[in-house]
Protein backbone atom coordinates (compact mmCIF):
# COMPACT_ATOMS: atom_id res chain seq x y z
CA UNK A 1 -51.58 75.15 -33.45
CA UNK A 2 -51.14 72.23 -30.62
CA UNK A 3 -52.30 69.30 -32.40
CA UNK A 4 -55.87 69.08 -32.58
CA UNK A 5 -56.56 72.27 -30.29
CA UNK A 6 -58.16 75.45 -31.40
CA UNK A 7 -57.26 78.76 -29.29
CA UNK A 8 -56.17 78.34 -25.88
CA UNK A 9 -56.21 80.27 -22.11
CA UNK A 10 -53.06 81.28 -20.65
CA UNK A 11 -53.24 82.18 -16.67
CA UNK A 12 -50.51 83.23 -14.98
CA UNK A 13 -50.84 82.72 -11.17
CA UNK A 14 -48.60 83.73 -7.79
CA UNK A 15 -49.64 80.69 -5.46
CA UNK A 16 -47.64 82.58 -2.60
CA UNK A 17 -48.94 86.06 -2.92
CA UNK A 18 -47.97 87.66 -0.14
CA UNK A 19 -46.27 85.45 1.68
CA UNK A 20 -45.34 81.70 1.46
CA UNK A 21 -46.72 79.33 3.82
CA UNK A 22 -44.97 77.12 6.62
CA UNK A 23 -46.91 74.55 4.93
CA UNK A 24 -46.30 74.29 1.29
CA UNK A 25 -49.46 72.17 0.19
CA UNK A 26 -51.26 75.37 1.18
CA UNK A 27 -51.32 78.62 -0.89
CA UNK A 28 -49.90 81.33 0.15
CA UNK A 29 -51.76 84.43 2.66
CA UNK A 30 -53.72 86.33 -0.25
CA UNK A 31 -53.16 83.08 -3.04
CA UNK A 32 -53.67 82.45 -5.06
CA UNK A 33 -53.27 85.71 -6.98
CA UNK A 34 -54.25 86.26 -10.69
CA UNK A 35 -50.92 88.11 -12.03
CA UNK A 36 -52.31 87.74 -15.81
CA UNK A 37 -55.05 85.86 -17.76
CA UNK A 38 -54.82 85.76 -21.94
CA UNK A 39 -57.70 84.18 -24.06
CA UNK A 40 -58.44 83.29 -27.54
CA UNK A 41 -54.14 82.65 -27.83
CA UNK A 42 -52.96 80.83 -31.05
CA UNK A 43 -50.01 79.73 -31.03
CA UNK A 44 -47.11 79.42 -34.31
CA UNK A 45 -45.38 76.39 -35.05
CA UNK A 46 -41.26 77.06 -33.90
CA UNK A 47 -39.67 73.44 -35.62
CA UNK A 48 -40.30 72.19 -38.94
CA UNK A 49 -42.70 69.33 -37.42
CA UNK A 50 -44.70 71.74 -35.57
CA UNK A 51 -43.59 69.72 -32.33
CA UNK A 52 -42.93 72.98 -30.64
CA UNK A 53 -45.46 75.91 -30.16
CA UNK A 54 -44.54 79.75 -29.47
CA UNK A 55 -47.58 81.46 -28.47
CA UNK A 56 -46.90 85.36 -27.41
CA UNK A 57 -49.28 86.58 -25.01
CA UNK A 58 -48.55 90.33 -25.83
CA UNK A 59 -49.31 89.88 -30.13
CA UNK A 60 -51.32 86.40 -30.08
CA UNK A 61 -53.96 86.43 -27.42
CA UNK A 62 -56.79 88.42 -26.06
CA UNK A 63 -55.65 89.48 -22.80
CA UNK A 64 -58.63 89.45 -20.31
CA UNK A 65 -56.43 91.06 -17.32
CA UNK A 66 -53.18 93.05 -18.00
CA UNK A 67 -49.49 91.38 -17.48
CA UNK A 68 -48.60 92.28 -13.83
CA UNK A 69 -44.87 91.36 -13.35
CA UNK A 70 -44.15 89.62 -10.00
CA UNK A 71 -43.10 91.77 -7.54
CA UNK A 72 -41.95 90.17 -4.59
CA UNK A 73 -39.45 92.43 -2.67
CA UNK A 74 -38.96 89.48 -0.16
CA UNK A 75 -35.42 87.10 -0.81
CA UNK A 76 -38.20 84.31 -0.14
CA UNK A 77 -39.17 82.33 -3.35
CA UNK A 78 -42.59 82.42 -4.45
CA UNK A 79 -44.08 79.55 -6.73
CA UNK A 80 -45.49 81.21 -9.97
CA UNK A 81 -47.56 79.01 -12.14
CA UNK A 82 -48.42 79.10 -15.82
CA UNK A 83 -51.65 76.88 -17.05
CA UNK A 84 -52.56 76.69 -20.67
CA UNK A 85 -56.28 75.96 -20.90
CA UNK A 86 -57.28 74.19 -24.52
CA UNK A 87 -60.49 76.29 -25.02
CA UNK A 88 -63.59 74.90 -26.62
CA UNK A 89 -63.95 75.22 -30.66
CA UNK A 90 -67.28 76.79 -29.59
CA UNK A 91 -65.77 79.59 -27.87
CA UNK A 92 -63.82 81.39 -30.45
């Protein structure tokens, strides 16, 4: 686990679904859009410390809405986000 946390949120976000803004402090036209969204996500210790955390969406979370690949067809970029909420001990 990430030291001290229990299970965690993972959200994966398009911030320019749709198409990007002239003004990039602004989401994009329908963002931002919820691609994915895990919950209850513990992750395994990777290094010998446990500096480093793995956590696998697909075999160590609850996922709360389905993984939706990005799809932009457009040679525009798109900013995709990852957050990782710590959730509350109460929670799980």
């Amino acid at each position: 686990m990430l030291r001290g946390l229990n299970a965690t949120t993972l959200l994966f976000i398009d911030i320019d679904a749709m198409k990007p803004p002239e003004d990039l402090s602004l989401p994009g036209h329908l963002g931002p859009f919820t691609h994915s969204m895990w919950d209850n996500c513990v992750g395994r210790p990777t290094a010998a410390d446990a500096s480093t955390v793995t956590i696998t969406p697909c075999h160590d979370c609850r996922s709360v809405k389905p993984y939706l690949k990005p799809g932009c067809a457009r040679p525009q970029p798109n900013r995709y986000t990852f957050i990782l909420f710590a959730q509350s001990p109460a929670y799980t």
